[in-house]
Protein backbone atom coordinates (compact mmCIF):
# COMPACT_ATOMS: atom_id res chain seq x y z
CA UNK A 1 -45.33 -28.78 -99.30
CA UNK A 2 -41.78 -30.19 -98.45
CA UNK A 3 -40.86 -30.62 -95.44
CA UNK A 4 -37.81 -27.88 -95.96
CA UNK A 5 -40.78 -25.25 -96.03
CA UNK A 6 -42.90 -27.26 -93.16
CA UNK A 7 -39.74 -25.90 -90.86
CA UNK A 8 -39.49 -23.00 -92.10
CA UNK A 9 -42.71 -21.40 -91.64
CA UNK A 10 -42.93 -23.09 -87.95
CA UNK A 11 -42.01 -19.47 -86.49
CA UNK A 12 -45.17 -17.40 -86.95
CA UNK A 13 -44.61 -13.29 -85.85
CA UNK A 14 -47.25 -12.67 -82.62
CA UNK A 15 -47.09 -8.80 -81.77
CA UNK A 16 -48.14 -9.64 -78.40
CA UNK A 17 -45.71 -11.45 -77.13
CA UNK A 18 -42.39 -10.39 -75.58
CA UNK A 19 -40.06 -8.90 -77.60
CA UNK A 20 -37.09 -10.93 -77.55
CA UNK A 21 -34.77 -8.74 -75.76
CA UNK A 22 -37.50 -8.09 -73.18
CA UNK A 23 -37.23 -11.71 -72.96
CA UNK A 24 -33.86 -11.65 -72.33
CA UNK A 25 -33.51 -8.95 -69.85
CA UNK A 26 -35.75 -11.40 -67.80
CA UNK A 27 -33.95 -14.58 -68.36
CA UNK A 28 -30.70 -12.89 -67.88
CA UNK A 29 -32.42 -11.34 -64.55
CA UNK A 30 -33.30 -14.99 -63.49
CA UNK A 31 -29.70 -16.20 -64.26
CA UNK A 32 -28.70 -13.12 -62.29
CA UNK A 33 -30.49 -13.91 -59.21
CA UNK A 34 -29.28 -17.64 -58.93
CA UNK A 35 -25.81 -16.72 -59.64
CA UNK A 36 -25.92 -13.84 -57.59
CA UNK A 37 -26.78 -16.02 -54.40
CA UNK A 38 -24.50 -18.59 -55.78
CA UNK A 39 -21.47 -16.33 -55.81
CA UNK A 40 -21.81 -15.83 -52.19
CA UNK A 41 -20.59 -19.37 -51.45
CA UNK A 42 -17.30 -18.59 -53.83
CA UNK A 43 -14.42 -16.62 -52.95
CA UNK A 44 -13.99 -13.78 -54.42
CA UNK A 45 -10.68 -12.20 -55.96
CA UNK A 46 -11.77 -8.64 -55.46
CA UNK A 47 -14.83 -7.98 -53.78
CA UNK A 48 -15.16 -4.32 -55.32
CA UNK A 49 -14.99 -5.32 -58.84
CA UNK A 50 -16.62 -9.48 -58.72
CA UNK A 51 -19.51 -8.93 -56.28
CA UNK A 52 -23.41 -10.15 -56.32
CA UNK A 53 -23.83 -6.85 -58.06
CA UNK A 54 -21.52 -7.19 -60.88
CA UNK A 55 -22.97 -10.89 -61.17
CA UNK A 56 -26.64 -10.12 -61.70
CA UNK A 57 -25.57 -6.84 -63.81
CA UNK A 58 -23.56 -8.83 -66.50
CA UNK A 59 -26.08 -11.68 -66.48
CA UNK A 60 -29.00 -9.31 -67.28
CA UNK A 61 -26.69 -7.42 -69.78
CA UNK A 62 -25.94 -10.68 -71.21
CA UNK A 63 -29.56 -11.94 -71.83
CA UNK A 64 -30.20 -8.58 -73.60
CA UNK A 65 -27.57 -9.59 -76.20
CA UNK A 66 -28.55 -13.02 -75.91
CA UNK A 67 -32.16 -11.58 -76.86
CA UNK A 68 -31.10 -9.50 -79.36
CA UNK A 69 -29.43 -12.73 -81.30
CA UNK A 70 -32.55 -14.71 -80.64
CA UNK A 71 -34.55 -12.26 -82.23
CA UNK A 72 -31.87 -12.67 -85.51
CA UNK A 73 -32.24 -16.60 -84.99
CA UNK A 74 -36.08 -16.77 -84.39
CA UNK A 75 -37.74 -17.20 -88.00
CA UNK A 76 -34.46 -19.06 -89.45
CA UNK A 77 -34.47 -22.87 -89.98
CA UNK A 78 -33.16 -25.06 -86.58
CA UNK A 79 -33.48 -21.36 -84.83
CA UNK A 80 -33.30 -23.40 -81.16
CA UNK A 81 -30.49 -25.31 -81.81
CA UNK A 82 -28.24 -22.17 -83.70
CA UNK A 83 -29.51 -20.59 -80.84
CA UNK A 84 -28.31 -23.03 -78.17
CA UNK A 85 -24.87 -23.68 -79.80
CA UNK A 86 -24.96 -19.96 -80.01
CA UNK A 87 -24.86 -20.29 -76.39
CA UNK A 88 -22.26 -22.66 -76.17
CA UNK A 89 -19.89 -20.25 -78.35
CA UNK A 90 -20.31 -17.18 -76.08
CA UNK A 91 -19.56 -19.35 -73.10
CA UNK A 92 -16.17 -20.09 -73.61
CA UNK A 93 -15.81 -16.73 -75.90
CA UNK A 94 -16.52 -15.79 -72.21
CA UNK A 95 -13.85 -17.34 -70.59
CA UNK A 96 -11.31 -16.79 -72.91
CA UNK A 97 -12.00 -13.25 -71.42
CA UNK A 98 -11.70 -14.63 -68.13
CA UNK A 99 -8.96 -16.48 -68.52
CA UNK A 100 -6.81 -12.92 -69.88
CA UNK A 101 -8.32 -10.88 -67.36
CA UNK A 102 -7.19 -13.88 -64.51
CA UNK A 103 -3.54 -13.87 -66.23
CA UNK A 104 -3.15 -9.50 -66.37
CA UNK A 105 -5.64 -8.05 -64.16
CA UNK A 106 -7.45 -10.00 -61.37
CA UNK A 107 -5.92 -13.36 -60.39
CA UNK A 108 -7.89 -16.32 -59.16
CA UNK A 109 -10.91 -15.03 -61.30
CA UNK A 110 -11.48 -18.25 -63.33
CA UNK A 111 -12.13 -20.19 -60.53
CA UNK A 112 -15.16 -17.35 -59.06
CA UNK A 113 -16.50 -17.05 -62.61
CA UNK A 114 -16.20 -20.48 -63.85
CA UNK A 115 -19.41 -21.62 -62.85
CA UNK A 116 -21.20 -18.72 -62.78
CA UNK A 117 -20.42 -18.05 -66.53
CA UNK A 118 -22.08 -21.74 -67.29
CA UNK A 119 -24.96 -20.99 -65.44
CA UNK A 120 -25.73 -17.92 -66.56
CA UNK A 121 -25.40 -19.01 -70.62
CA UNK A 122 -27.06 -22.31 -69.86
CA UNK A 123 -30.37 -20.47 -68.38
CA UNK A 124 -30.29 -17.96 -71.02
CA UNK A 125 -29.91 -20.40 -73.74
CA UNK A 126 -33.22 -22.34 -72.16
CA UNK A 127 -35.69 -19.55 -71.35
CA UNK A 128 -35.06 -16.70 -73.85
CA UNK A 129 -36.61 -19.36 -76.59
CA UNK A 130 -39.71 -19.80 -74.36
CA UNK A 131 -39.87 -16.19 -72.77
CA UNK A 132 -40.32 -14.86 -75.97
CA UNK A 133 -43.65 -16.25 -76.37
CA UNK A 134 -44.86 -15.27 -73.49
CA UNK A 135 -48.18 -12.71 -73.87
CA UNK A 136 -48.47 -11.26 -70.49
CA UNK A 137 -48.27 -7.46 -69.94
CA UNK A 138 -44.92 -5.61 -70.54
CA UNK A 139 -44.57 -4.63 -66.91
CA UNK A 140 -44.41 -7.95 -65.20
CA UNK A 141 -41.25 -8.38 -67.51
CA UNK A 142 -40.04 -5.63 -64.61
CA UNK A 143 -40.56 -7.62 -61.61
CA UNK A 144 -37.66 -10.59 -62.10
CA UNK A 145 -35.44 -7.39 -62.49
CA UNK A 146 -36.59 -5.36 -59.70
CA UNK A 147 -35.70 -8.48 -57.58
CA UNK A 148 -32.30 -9.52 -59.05
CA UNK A 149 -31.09 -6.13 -58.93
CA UNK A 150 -32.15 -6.11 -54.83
CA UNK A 151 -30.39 -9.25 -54.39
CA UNK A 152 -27.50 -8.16 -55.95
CA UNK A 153 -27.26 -4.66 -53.93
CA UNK A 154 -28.80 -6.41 -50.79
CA UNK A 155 -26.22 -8.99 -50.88
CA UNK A 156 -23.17 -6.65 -52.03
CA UNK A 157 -20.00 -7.34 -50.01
CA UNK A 158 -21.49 -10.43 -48.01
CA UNK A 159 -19.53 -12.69 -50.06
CA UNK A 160 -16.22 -14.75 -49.33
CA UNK A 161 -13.19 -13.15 -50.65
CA UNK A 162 -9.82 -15.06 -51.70
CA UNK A 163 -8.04 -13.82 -48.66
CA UNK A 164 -10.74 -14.98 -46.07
CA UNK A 165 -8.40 -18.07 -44.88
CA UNK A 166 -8.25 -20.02 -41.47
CA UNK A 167 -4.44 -18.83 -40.14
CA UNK A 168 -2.84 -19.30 -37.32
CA UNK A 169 -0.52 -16.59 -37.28
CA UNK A 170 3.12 -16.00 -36.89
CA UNK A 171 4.61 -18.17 -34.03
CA UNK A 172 4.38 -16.10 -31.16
CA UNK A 173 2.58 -13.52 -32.97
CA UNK A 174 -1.32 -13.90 -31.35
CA UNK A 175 -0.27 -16.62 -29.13
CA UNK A 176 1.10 -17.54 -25.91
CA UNK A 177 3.62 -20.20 -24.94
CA UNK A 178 3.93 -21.50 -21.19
CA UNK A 179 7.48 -22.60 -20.43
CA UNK A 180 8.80 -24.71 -17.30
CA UNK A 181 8.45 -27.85 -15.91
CA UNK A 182 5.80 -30.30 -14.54
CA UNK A 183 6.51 -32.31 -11.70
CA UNK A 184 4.24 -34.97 -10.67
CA UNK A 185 4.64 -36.18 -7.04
CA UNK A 186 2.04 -39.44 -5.29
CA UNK A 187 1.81 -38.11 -1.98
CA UNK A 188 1.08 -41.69 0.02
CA UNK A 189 0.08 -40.06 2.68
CA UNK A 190 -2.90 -38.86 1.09
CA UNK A 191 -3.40 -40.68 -1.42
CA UNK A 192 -3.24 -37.93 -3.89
CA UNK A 193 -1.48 -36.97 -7.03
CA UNK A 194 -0.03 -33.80 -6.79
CA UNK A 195 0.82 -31.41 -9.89
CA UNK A 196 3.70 -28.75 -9.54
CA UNK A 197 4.35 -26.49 -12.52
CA UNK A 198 7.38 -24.19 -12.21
CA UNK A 199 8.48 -21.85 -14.64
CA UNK A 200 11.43 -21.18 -16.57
């Protein structure tokens, strides 16, 4: 046997393991959940449309395509490394989205969804592979989900938006000015310094 054939009959079929876009749902719910929590520490453009919701939605969205390519890849020769550049491609396929949707629609997206993006196609690219031979009952699949989807509605609107910026205000706006003049006078007679402020 060559080793052409030794690699490609490494992939044998097990019926009772995940299904590969079970797997995915559940590594895109995992990406979900760190990215959602994540995306609390970034400002936000718009917190109605890029929220911890919308986060952990696309990401688990994302792993179900990524798990419906995996199960394409699976059985073919180098499947893990097609997969990973696979990865690699739908990252910056992803933001060359961004990047038109920063430029028409939503400005200072690319800098909220920047590092989200990697994170979420580097942790599907690394557990769909090794979800999908996981054997444990279906429903557990449903737990990671339950719980990224509560983060992401638990922690809706609790984020930083763009506009959440340290300002002083207009001069004379919210403050108040004090105008006159301070006279110091050494009264020797006391021996104390005494302050008069008179205004103007």
């Amino acid at each position: 046997m060559t080793k052409e054939n030794i690699v490609s009959y490494s992939y044998t079929y097990d019926p009772n393991t995940w299904h590969p876009m079970l797997a995915g749902a559940v590594a895109g719910s995992i990406a979900g959940i760190m990215a959602g929590l994540i995306s609390l520490l970034l400002a936000s453009p718009d917190e109605i449309v890029a929220n911890s919701l919308t986060v952990v939605a696309t990401s688990i969205v994302l792993g179900l395509v990524a798990g419906g390519l995996w199960r394409r890849l699976r059985a073919s020769k180098n499947a893990p490394k097609v997969f990973a550049w696979s990865m690699v491609g739908g990252f910056f396929l992803a933001m060359m989205a961004i990047a038109l949707i920063d430029l028409t629609v939503l400005s200072s997206l690319i800098p909220y969804a920047t590092p989200l993006a990697a994170l979420i196609f580097i942790t599907l690219g690394f557990f769909i592979p090794l979800l999908s031979r996981v054997t444990a009952p279906t429903w557990t699949a449903v737990i990671p989900i339950v719980i990224a989807l509560a983060i992401g509605v638990g922690m809706f609107g609790r984020g930083n938006t763009a506009s959440d910026e340290l300002s002083l205000g207009e001069p004379g706006a919210h403050s108040h000015s004090l105008t006159g003049a301070v006279t110091l006078t050494d009264d020797l007679t006391t021996g104390h310094v005494v302050i008069r402020a008179t205004a103007l």
